[in-house]
N, C-alpha and C. Protein backbone atom coordinates (compact mmCIF):
# COMPACT_ATOMS: atom_id res chain seq x y z
N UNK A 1 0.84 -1.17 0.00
CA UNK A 1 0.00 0.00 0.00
C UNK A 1 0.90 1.24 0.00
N UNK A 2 0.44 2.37 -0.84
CA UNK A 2 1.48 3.26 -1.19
C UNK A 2 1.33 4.24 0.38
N UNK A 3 2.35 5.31 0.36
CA UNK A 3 2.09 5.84 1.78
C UNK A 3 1.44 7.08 1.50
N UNK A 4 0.40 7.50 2.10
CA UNK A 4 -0.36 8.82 1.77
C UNK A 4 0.11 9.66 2.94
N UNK A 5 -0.01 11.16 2.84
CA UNK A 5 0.67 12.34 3.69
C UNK A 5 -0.64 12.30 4.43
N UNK A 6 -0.67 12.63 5.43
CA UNK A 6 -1.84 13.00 6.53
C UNK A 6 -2.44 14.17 5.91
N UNK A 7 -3.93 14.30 5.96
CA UNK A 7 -4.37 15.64 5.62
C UNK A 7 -4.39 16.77 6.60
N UNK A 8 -3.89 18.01 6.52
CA UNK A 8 -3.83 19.05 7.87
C UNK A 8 -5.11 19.42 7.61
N UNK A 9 -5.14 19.89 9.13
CA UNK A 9 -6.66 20.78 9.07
C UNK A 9 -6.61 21.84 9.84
N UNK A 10 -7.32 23.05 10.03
CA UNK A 10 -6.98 24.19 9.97
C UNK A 10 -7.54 24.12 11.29
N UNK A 11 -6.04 24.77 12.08
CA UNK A 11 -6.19 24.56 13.79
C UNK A 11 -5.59 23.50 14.49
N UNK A 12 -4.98 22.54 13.69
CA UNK A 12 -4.60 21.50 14.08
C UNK A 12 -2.96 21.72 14.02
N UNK A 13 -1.92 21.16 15.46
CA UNK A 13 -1.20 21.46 15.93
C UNK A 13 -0.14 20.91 14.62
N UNK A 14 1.18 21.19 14.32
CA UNK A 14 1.94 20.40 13.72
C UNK A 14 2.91 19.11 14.81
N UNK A 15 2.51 18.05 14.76
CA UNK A 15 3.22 17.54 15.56
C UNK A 15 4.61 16.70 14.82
N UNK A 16 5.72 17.70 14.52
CA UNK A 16 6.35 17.47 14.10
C UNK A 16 7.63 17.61 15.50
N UNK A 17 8.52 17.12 15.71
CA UNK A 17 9.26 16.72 16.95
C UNK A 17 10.03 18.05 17.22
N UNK A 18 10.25 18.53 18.10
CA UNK A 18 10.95 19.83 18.41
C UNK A 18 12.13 19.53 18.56
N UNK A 19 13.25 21.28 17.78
CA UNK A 19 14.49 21.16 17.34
C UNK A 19 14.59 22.51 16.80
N UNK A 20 16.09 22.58 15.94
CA UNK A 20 15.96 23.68 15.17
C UNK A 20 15.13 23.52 14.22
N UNK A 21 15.23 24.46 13.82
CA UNK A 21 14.00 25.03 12.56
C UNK A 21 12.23 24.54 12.80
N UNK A 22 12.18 23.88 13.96
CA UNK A 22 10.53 23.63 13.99
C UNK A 22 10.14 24.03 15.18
N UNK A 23 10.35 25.06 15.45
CA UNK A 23 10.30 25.85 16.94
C UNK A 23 8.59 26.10 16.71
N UNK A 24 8.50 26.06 18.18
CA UNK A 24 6.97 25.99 18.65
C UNK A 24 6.24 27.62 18.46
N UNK A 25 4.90 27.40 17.48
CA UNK A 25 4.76 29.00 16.92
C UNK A 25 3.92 29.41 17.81
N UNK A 26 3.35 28.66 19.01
CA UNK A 26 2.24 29.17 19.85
C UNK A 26 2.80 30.06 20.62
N UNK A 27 4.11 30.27 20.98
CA UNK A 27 3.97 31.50 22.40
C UNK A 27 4.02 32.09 22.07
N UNK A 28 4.57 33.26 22.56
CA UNK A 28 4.20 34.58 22.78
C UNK A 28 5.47 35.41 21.33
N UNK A 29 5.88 34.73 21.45
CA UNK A 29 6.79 35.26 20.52
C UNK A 29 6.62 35.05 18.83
N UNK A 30 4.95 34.35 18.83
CA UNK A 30 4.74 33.70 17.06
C UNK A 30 3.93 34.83 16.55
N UNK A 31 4.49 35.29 15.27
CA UNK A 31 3.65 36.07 14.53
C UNK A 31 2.41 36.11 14.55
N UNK A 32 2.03 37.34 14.33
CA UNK A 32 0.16 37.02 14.04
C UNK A 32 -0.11 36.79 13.23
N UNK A 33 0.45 37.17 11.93
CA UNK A 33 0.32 37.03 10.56
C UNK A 33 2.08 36.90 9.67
N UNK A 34 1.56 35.83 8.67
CA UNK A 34 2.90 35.22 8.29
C UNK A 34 2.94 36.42 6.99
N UNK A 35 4.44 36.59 6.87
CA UNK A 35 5.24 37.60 6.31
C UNK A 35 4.34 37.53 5.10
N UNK A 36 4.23 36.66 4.21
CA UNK A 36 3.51 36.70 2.85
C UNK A 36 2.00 37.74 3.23
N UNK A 37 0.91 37.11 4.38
CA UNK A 37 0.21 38.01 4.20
C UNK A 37 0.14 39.43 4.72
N UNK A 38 0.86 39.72 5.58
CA UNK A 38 1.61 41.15 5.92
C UNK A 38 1.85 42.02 4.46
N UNK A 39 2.66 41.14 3.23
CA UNK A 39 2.95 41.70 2.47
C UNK A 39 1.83 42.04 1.94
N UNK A 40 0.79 41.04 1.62
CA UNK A 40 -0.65 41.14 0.79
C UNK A 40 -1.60 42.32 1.20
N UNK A 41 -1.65 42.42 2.25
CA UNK A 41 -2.14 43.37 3.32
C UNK A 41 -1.74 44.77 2.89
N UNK A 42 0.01 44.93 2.87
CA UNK A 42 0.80 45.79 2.72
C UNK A 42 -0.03 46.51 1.29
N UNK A 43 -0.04 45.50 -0.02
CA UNK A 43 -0.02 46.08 -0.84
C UNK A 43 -1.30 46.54 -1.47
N UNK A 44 -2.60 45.77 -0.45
CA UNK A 44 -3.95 46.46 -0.52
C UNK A 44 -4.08 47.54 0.14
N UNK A 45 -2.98 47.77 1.13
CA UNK A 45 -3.42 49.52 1.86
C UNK A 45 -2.19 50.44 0.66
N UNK A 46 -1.65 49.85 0.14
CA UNK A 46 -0.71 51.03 -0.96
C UNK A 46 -1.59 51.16 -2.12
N UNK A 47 -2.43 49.94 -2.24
CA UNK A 47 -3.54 50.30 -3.54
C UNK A 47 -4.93 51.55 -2.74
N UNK A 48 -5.22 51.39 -1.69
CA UNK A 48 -6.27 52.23 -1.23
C UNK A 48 -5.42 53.62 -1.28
N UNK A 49 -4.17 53.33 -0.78
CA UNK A 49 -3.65 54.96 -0.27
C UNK A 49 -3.70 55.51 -1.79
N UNK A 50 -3.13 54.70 -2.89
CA UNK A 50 -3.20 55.33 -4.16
C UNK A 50 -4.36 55.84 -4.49
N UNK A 51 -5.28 55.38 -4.63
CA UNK A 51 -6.54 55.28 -5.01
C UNK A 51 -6.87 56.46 -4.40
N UNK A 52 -6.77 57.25 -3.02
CA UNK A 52 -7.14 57.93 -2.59
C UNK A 52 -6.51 59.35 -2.70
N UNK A 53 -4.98 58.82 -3.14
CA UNK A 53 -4.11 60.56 -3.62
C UNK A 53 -4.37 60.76 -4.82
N UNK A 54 -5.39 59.67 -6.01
CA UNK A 54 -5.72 60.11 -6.95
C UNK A 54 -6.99 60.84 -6.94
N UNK A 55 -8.01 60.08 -6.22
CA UNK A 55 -9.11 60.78 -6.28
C UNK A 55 -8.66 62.08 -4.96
N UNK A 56 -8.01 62.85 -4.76
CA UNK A 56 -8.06 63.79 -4.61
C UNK A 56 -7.09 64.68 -5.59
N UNK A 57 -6.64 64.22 -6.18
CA UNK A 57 -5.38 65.00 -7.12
C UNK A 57 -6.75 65.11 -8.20
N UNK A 58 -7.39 64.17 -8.38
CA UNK A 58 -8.76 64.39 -9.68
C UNK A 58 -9.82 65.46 -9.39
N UNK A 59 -10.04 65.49 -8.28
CA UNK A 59 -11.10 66.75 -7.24
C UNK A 59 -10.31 68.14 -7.65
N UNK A 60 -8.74 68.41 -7.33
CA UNK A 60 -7.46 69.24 -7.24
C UNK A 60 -7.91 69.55 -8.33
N UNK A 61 -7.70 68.83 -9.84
CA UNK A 61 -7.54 69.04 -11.13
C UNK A 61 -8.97 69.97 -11.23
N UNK A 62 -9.72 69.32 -11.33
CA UNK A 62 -10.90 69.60 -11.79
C UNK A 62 -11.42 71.12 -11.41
N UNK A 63 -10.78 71.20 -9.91
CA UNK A 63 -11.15 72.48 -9.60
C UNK A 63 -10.58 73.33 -9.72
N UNK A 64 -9.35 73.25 -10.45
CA UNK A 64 -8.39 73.98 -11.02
C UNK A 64 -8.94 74.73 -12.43
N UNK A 65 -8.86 73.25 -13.42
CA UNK A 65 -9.70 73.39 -14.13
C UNK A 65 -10.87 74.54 -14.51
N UNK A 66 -11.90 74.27 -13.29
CA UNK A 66 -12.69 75.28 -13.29
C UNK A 66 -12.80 76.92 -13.11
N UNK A 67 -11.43 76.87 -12.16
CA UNK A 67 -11.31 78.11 -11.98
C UNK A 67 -10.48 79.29 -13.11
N UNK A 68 -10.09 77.85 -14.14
CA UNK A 68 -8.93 78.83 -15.16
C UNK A 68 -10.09 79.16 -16.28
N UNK A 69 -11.26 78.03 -16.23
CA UNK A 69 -12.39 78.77 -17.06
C UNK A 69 -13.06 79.44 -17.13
N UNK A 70 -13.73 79.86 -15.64
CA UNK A 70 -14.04 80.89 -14.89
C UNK A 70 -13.03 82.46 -15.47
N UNK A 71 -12.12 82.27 -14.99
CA UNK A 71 -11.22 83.33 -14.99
C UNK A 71 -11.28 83.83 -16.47
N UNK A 72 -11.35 82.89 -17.87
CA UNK A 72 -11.47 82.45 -19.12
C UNK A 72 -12.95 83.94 -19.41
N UNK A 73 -13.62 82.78 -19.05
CA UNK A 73 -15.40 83.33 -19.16
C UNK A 73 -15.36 84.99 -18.71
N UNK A 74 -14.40 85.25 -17.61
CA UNK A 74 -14.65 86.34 -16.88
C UNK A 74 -13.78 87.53 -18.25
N UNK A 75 -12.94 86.86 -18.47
CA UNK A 75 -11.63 87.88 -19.24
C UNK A 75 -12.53 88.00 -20.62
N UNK A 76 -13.12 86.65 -21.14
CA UNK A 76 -13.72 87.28 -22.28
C UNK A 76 -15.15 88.35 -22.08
N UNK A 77 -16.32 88.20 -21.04
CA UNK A 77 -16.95 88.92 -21.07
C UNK A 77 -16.63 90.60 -21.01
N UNK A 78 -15.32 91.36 -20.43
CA UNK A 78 -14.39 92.19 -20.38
C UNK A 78 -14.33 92.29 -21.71
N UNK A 79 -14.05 91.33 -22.12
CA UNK A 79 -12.73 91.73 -23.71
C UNK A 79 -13.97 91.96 -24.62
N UNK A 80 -14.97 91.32 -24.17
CA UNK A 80 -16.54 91.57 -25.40
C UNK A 80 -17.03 93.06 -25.27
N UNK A 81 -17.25 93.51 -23.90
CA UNK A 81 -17.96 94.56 -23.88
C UNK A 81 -16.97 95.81 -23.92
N UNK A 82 -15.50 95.50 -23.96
CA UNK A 82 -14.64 96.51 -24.19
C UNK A 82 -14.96 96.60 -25.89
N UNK A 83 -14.13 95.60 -26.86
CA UNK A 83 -14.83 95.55 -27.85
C UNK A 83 -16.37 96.38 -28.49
N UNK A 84 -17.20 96.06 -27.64
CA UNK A 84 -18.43 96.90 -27.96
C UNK A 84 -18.56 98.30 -28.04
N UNK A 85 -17.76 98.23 -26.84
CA UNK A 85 -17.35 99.90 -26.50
C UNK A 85 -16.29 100.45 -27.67
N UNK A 86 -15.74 100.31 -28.07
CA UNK A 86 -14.51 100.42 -28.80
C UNK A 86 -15.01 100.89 -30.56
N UNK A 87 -16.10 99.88 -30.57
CA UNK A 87 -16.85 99.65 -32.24
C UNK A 87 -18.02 100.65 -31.99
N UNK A 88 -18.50 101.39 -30.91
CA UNK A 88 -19.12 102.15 -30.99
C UNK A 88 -18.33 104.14 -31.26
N UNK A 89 -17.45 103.63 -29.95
CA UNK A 89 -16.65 104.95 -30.77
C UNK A 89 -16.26 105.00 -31.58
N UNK A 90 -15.93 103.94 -32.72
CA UNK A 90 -15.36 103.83 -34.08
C UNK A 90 -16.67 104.46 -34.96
N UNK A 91 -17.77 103.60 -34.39
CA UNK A 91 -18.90 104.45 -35.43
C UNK A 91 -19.41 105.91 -35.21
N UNK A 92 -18.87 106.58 -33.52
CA UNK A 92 -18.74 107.87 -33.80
C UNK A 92 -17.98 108.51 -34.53
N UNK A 93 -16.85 107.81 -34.24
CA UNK A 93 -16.18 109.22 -35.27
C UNK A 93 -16.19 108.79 -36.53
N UNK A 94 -16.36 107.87 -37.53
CA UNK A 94 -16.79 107.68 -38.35
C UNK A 94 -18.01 109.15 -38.83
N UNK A 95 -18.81 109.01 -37.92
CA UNK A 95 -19.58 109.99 -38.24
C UNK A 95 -19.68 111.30 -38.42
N UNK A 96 -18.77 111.38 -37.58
CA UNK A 96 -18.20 113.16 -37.06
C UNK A 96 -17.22 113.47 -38.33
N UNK A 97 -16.49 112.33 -38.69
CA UNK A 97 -15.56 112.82 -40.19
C UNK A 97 -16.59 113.03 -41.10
N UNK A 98 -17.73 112.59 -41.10
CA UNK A 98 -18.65 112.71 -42.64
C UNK A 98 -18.58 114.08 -42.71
């Protein structure tokens, strides 16, 4: 009969014989979380933190944005009614030379 590996089950102690390298992970001194998911962890709070200096750099933009069109809207209504002003004294003195 061939030899099959024991199946682990989750919670269940390793009873593998104590020594180096199989040091006992229960006291006080065993991680809470093994380095791999620390890392995993790590790199879902660097995806939120991103996520979050973009959507405020996108808010930043936008209201930037708005304010250079604003400023835009503001300079041309100026530049229109100067204009107006400008084409009206042209058609005075236009007139005054007749």
């Amino acid at each position: 009969m061939p030899y099959t590996f024991p199946r682990w089950v989750p919670g269940q102690r390793d009873t593998a014989p104590s020594g180096p390298g199989n040091e006992d992970q229960t006291g006080p001194s065993a991680p809470l979380l093994s380095i791999p998911s620390l890392q995993a962890e790590e790199q879902i709070l660097k995806k939120i933190r991103r996520k979050i200096r973009n959507k405020q750099s996108a808010q930043d933009s936008r209201r930037r944005k708005k304010e250079y069109l604003d400023g835009l809207e503001t300079r041309v209504a100026a530049c229109s009614a100067q204009n107006q002003d400008l084409k009206r004294k042209v058609q005075l003195l236009e007139k005054r030379k007749e």
